[in-house]
C-alpha atoms as a PDB file:
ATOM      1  CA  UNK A   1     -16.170 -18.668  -0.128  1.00  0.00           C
ATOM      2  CA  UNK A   2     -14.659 -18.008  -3.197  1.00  0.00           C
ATOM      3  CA  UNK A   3     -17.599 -17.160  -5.331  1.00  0.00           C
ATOM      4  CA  UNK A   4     -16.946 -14.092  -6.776  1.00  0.00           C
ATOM      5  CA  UNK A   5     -15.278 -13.884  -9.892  1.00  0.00           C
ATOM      6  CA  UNK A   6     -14.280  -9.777  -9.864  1.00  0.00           C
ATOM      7  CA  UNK A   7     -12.069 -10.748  -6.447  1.00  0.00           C
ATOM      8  CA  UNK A   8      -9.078 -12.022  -6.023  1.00  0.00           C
ATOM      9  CA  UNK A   9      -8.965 -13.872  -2.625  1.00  0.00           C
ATOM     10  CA  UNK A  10      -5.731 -13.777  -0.638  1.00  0.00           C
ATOM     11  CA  UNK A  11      -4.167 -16.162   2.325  1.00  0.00           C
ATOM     12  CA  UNK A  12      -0.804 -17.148   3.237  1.00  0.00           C
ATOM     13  CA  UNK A  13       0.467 -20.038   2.230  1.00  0.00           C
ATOM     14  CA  UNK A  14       1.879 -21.834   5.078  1.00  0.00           C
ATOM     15  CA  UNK A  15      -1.417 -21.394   6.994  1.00  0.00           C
ATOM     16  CA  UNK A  16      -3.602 -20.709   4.499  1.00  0.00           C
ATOM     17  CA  UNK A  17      -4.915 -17.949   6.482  1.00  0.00           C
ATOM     18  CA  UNK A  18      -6.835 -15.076   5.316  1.00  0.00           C
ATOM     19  CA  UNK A  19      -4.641 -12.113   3.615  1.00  0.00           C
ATOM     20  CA  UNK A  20      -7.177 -10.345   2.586  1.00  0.00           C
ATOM     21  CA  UNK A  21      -9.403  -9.767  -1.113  1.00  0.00           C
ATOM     22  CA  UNK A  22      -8.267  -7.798  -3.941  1.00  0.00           C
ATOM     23  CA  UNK A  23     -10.452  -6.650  -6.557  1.00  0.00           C
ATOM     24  CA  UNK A  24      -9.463  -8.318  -9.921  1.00  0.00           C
ATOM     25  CA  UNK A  25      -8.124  -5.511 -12.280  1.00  0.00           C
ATOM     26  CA  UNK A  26     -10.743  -4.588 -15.599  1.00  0.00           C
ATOM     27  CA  UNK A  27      -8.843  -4.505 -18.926  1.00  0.00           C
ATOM     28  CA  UNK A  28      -9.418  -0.629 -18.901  1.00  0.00           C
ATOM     29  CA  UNK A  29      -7.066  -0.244 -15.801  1.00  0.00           C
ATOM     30  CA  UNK A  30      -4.843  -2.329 -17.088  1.00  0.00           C
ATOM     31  CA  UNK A  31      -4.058  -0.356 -19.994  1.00  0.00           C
ATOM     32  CA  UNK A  32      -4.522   2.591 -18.154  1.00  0.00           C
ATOM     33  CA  UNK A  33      -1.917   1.281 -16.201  1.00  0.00           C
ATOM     34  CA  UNK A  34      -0.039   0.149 -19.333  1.00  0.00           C
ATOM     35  CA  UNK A  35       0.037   3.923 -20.536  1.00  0.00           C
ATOM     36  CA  UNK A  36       1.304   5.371 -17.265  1.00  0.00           C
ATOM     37  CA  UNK A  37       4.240   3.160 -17.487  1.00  0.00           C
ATOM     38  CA  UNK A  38       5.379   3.551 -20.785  1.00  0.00           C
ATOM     39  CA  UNK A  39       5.532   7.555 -20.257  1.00  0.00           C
ATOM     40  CA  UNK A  40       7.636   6.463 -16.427  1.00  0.00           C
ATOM     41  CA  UNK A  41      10.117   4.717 -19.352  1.00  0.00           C
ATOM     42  CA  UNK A  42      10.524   7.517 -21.660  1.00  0.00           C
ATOM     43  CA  UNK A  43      10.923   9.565 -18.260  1.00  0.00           C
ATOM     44  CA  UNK A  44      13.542   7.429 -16.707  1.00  0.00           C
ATOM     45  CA  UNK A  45      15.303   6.649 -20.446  1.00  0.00           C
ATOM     46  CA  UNK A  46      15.751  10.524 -20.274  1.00  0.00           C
ATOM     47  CA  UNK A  47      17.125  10.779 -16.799  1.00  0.00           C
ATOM     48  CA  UNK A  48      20.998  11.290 -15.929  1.00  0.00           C
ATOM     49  CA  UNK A  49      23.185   9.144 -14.274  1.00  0.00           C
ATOM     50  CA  UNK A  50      23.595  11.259 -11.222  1.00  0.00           C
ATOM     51  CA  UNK A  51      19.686  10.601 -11.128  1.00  0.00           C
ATOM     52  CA  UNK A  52      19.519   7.108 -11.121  1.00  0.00           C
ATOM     53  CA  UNK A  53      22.946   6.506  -8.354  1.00  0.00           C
ATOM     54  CA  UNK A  54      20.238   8.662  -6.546  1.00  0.00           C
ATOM     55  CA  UNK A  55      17.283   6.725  -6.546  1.00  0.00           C
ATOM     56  CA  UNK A  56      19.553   3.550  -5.963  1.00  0.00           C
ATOM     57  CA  UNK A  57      21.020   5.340  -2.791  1.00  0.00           C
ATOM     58  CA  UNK A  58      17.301   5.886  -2.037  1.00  0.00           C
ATOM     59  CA  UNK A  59      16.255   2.025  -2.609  1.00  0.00           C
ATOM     60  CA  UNK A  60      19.192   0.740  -0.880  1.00  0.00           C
ATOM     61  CA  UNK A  61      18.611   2.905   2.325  1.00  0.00           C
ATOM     62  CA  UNK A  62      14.507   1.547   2.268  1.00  0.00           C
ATOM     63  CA  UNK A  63      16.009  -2.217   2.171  1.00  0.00           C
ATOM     64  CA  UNK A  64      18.164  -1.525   4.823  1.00  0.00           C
ATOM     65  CA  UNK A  65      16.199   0.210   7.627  1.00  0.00           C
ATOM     66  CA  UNK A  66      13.094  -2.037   6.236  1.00  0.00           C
ATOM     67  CA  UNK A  67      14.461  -5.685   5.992  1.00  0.00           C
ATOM     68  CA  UNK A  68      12.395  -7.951   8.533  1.00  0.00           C
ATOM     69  CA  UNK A  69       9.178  -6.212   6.708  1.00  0.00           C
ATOM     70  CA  UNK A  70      10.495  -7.007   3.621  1.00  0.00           C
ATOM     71  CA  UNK A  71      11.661 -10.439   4.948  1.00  0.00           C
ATOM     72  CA  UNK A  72       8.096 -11.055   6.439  1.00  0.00           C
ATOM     73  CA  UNK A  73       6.304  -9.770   3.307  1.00  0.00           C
ATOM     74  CA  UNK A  74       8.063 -11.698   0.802  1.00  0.00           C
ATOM     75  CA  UNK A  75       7.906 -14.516   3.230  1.00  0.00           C
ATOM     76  CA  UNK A  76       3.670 -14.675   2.861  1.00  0.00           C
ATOM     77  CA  UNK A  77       3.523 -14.145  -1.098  1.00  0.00           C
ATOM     78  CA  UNK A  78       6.414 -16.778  -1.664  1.00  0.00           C
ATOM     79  CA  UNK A  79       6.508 -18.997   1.242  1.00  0.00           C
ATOM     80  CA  UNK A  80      10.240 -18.691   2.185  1.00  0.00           C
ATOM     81  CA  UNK A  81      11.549 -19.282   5.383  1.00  0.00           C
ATOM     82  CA  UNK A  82      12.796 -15.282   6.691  1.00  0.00           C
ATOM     83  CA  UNK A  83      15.953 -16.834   6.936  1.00  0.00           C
ATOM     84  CA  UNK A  84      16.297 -17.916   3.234  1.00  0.00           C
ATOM     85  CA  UNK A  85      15.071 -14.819   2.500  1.00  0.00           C
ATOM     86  CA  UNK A  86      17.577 -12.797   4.597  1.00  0.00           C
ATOM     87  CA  UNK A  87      20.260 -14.263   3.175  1.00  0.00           C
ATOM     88  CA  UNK A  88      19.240 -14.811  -0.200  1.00  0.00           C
ATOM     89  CA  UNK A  89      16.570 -12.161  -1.367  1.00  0.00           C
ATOM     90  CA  UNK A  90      17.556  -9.084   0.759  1.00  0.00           C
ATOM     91  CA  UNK A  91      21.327  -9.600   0.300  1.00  0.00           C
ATOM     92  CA  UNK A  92      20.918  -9.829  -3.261  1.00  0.00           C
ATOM     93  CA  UNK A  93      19.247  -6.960  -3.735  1.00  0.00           C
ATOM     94  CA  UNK A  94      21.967  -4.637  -1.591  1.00  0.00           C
ATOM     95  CA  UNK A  95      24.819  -6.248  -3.665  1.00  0.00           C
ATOM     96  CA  UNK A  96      22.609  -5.321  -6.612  1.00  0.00           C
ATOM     97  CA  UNK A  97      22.213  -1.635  -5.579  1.00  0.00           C
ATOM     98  CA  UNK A  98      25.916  -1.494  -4.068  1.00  0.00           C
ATOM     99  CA  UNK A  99      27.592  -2.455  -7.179  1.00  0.00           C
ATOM    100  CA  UNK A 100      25.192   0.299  -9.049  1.00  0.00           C
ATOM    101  CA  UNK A 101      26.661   2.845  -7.080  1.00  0.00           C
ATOM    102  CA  UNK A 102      29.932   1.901  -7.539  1.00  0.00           C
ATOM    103  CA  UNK A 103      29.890   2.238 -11.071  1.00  0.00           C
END
C-alpha cells in the first residue's frame, strides 16, 4: 500500500479511511514556490490599510457562510471533534478578523 516514495498517502484519522494521495513536492517546486511568496510579501508589505480591512472583510465573510466545511475539514487533518472546533478554531479566527477591522 504505501510503496511509493514520490506520494504522500492520505486518510482520516479517526477511521483511518482513505483521503486520498498527494504527490510529494520536488525541491524545484518548492523553491519555486518559495519565490512566488516572497514577491506576495513585498506585494502585501506595500499594500494600504484600506487594502488589508478589505481582504479581512473578505476572509471573515468566507468563515462565516463556510463554517461546517471548515469545521468538517479541519476536523479530518486534526482530528477535533466539530464541536471543539466550532467553538474554539472558527470563533477564534472571527474574533481575530473582527478586532482587525476595528482597528
Amino acid at each position: 500500500m504505501f510503496t511509493n516514495p514520490n506520494v504522500i498517502y492520505n486518510w482520516d484519522p479517526s477511521t483511518f479511511d482513505s483521503l486520498g494521495e498527494t504527490p510529494v513536492t520536488t525541491e524545484k517546486e518548492v523553491n519555486e514556490i518559495v519565490k512566488r511568496s516572497r514577491v506576495a510579501q513585498e506585494t502585501w508589505k506595500s499594500s494600504s490599510f484600506a487594502t488589508r480591512v478589505k481582504l479581512m472583510r473578505v476572509m471573515l465573510r468566507y468563515i462565516t457562510e463556510n463554517q461546517e466545511v471548515c469545521l468538517f475539514t479541519y476536523s479530518l487533518t486534526h482530528s477535533y471533534s466539530l464541536t471543539h472546533n466550532r467553538f474554539v478554531h472558527v470563533l477564534q479566527c472571527e474574533t481575530v478578523a473582527r478586532h482587525s477591522l476595528m482597528q
